[in-house]
Protein backbone atom coordinates (compact mmCIF):
# COMPACT_ATOMS: atom_id res chain seq x y z
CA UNK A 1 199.32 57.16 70.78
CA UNK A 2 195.60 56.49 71.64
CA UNK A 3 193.64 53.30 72.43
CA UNK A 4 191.12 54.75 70.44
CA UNK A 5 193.12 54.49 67.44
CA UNK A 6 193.90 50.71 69.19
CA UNK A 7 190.24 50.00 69.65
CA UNK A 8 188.98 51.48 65.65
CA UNK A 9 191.37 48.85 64.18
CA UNK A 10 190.49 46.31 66.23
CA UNK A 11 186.78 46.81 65.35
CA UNK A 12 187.63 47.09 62.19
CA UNK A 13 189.16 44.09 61.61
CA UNK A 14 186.81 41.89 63.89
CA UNK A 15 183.76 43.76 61.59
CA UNK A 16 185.82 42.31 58.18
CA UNK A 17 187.20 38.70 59.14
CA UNK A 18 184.97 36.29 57.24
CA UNK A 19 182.52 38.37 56.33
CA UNK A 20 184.17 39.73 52.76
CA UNK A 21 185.08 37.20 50.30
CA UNK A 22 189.16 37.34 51.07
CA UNK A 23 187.73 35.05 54.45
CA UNK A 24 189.75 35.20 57.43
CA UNK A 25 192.65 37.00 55.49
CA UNK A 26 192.48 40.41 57.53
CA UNK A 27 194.75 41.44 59.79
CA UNK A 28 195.98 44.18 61.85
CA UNK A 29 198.75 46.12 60.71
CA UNK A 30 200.27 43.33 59.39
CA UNK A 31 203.86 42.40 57.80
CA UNK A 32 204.65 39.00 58.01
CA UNK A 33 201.41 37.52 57.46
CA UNK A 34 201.13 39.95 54.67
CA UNK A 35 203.57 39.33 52.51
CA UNK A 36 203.28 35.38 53.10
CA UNK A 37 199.53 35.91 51.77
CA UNK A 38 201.12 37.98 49.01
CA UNK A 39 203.53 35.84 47.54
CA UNK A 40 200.51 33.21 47.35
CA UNK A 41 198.54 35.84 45.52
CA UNK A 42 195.05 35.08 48.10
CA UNK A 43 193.47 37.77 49.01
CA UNK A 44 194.49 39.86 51.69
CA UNK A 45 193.11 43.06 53.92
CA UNK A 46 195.58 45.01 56.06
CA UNK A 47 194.21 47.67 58.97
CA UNK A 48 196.59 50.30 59.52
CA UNK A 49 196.98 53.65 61.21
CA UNK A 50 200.20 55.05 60.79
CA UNK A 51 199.65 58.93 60.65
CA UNK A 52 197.02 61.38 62.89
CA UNK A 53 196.84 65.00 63.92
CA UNK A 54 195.79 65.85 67.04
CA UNK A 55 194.25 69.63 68.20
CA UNK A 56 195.61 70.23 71.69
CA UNK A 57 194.33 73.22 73.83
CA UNK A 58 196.68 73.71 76.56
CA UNK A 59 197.24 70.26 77.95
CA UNK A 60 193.79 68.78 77.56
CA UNK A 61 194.65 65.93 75.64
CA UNK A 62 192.48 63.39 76.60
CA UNK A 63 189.52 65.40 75.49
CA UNK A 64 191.49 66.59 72.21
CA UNK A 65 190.01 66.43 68.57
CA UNK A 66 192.09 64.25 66.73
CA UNK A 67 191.98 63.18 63.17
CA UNK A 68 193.54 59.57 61.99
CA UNK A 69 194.51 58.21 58.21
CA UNK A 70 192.61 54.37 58.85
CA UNK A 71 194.45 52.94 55.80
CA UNK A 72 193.05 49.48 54.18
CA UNK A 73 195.47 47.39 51.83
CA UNK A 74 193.40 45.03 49.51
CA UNK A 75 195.48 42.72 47.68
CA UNK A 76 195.14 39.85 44.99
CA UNK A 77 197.35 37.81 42.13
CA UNK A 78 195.09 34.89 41.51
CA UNK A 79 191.59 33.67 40.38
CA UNK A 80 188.89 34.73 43.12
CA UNK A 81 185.94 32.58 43.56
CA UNK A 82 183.20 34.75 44.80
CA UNK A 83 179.58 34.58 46.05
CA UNK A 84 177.04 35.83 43.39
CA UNK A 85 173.93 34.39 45.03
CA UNK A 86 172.27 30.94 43.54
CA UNK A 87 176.08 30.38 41.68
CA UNK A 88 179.48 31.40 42.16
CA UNK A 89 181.54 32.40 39.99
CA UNK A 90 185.45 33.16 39.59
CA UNK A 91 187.06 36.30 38.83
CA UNK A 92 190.25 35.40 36.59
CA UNK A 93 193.98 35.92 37.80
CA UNK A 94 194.49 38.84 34.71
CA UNK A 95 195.31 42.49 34.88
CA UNK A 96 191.75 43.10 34.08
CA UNK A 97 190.42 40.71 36.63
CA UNK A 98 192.33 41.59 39.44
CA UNK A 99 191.48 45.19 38.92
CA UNK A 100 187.61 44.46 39.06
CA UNK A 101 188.24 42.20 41.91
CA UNK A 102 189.90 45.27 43.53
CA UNK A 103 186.74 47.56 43.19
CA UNK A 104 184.68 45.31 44.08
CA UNK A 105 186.49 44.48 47.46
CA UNK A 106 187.16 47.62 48.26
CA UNK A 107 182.54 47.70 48.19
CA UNK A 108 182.80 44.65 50.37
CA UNK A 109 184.86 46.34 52.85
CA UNK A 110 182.63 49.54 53.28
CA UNK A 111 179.49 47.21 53.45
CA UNK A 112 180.91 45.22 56.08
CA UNK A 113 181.86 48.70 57.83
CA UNK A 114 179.03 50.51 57.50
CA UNK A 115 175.78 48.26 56.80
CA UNK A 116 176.33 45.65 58.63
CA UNK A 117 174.33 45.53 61.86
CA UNK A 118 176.17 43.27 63.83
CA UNK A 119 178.10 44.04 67.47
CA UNK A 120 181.54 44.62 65.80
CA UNK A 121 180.23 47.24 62.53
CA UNK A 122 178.52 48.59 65.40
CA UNK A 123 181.04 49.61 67.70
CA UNK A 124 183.41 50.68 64.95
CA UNK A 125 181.35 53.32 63.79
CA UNK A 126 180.27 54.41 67.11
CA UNK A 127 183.97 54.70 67.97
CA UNK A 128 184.48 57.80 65.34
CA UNK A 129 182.53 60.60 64.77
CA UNK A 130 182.56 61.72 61.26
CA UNK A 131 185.32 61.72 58.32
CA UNK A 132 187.35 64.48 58.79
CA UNK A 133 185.86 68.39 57.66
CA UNK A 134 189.64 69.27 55.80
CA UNK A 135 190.67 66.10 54.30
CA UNK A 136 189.26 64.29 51.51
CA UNK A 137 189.23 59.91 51.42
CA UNK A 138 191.80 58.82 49.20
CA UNK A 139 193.02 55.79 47.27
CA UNK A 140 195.75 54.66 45.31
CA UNK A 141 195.73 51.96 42.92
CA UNK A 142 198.78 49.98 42.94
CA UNK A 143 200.71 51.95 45.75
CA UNK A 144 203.12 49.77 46.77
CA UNK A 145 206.00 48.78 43.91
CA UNK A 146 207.74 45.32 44.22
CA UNK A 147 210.84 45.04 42.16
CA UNK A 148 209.72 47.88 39.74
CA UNK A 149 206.36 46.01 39.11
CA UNK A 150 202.42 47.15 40.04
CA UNK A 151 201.03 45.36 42.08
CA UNK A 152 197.57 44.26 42.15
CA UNK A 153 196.66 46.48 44.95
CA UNK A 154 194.03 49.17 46.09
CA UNK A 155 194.98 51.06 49.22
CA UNK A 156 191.85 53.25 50.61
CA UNK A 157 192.88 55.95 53.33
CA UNK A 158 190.08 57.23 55.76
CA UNK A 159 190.35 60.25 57.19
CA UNK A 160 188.04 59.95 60.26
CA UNK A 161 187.95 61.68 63.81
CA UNK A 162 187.96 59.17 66.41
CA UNK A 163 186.05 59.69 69.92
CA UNK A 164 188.28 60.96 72.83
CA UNK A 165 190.24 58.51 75.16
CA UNK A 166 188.81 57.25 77.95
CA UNK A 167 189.76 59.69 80.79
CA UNK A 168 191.67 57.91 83.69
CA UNK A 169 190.50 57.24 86.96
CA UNK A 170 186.58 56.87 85.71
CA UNK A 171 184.54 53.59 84.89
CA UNK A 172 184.39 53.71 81.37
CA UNK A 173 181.07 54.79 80.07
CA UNK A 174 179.09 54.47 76.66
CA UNK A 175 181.12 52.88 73.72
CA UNK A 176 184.09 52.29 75.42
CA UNK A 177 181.86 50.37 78.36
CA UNK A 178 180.53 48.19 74.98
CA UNK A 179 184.00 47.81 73.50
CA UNK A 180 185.69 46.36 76.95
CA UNK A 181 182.96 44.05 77.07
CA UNK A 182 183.17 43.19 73.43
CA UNK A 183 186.86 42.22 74.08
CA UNK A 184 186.11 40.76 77.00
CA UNK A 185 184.06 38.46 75.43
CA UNK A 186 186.55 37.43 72.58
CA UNK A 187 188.81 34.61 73.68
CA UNK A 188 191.41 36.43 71.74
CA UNK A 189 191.05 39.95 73.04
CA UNK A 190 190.17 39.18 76.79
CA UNK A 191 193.75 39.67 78.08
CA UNK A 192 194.20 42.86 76.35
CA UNK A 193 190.78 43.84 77.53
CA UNK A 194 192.13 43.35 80.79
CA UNK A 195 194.94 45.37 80.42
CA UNK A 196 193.05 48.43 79.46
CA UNK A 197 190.58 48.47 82.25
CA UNK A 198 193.20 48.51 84.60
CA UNK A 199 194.72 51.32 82.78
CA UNK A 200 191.51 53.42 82.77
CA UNK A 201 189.64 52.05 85.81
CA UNK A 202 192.58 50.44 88.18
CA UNK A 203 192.14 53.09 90.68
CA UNK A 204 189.29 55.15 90.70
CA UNK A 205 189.51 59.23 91.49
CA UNK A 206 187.30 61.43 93.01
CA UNK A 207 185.90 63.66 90.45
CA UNK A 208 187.77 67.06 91.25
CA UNK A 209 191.14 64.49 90.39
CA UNK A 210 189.18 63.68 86.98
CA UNK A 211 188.66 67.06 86.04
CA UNK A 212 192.36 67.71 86.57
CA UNK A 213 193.66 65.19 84.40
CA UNK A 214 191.08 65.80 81.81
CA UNK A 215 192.14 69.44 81.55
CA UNK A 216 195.92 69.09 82.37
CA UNK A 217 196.08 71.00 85.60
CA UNK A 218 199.27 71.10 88.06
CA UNK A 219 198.04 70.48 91.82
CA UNK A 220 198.58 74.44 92.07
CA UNK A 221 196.32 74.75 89.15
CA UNK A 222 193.11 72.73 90.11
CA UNK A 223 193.09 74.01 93.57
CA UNK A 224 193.37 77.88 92.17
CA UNK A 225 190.43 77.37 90.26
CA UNK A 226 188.54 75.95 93.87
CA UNK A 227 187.87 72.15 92.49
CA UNK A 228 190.57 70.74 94.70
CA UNK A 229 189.58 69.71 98.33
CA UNK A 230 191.06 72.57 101.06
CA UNK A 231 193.98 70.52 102.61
C-alpha cells in the first residue's frame, strides 16, 4: 500500500544479508525459499509486513501517519557454527541449542539494524521515525506449528511509523533521494529503482498541483482556496 513499507524491507534485508551468522539466508517476504531453507534446518530470516494502520485526515494520504507490524522470522533445526572471535564454535542441533541460537539471532538482527554504520542500516532507520507510541514490540517463540510440532522459531514484530510517501510530481528529496540512489546502485534493485522514479518524478508539477495532491483537493477545491492558477 506504500513504497515506504516497499523501501523499509528492502533496507532491511540489504542491512542483514551476510552480515548475521544465517549468511545470505534473508529474504523478503519469502515462501518458497523459506520453507526449502526450512526443511534443511539452515538458518533462515524472513522480512515481512503484512498488517499497518494508517491515520487519514480528509484525503491527505500521502502525508498520513501510518504505523506498520515489520515482522522478522528467525529459524533453525541444525548445529550452527558461529563466530566467537579468535575460535568458532558450534551451537548444537537440540531443543536447548536451537533456543539459545534463537536469542542470540534475534541480537544479531537488531545489531545489524541499528549499530551498524553502513549505507543500508543507515537508510533503514532513517526511513521510520520511531516505534509506534500505542503498541508494544512483540515476539513469539515458536509461532508457526508444522504438523502439531514447535518449531524452532522466534518471530519479532516491530511496530514502527514509517516516513510519508514520496508526494508525486516532485524530485524526491532527503532519504528517499539516498534510497533511489542506493537502488540504483544495486545491480539487483536498479530496474525497480527505475520504476519508482518514474512513478514519483515522471512528470514534474508545478507546486500549486503538489499541494493538491498532497492534501487531496478536487480542481474546485484547490482553486477555492486561491493556490490554483486563474484560468
Amino acid at each position: 500500500m506504500s513504497l515506504a513499507v516497499a523501501a523499509i524491507k528492502i533496507a532491511a534485508v540489504r542491512s542483514l544479508k551476510g552480515r548475521t551468522s544465517a549468511g545470505e539466508a534473508v529474504f523478503d517476504s519469502a515462501v518458497e525459499p523459506f520453507d526449502g531453507l526450512r526443511n534443511e534446518g539452515a538458518p533462515v530470516v524472513v522480512i515481512s509486513c503484512d498488517t499497518g494502520k494508517r491515520d487519514v485526515e480528509g484525503r491527505e494520504l500521502f502525508g498520513a501517519r501510518q504505523v506498520i507490524e515489520l515482522s522478522i522470522d528467525m529459524f533453525v533445526a541444525r548445529a550452527v557454527t558461529v563466530d566467537a572471535g579468535d575460535i568458532e564454535i558450534q551451537i548444537p542441533a537440540s531443543d536447548e541449542g536451537n533456543e539459545l541460537y534463537l536469542r542470540s539471532l534475534a541480537y544479531e538482527v537488531e545489531k545489524a539494524l541499528l549499530a551498524d554504520p553502513s549505507p543500508w542500516p543507515e537508510l533503514f532507520r532513517r526511513l521510520w521515525f520511531r516505534g509506534s507510541a500505542h503498541d508494544l514490540c512483540e515476539w513469539d517463540r515458536g509461532a508457526i506449528a508444522d504438523k502439531g510440532r514447535r518449531q524452532a522459531l522466534l518471530r519479532a514484530i516491530y511496530r514502527v511509523e514509517p516516513v510519508a510517501d514520496p508526494l508525486p510530481g516532485a524530485e524526491p528529496e532527503g532519504v528517499w533521494a539516498d534510497v533511489l540512489a542506493a537502488m540504483e546502485a544495486d545491480f539487483e534493485l536498479s530496474d525497480i529503482a527505475r520504476y519508482w522514479r518514474q512513478l514519483i518524478a515522471g512528470s514534474i508539477a508545478p507546486d500549486w498541483r503538489q499541494a493538491q495532491v498532497a492534501l487531496g483537493l478536487t480542481a474546485a477545491g484547490v482553486g477555492g482556496i486561491g493556490l490554483a492558477p486563474e484560468s
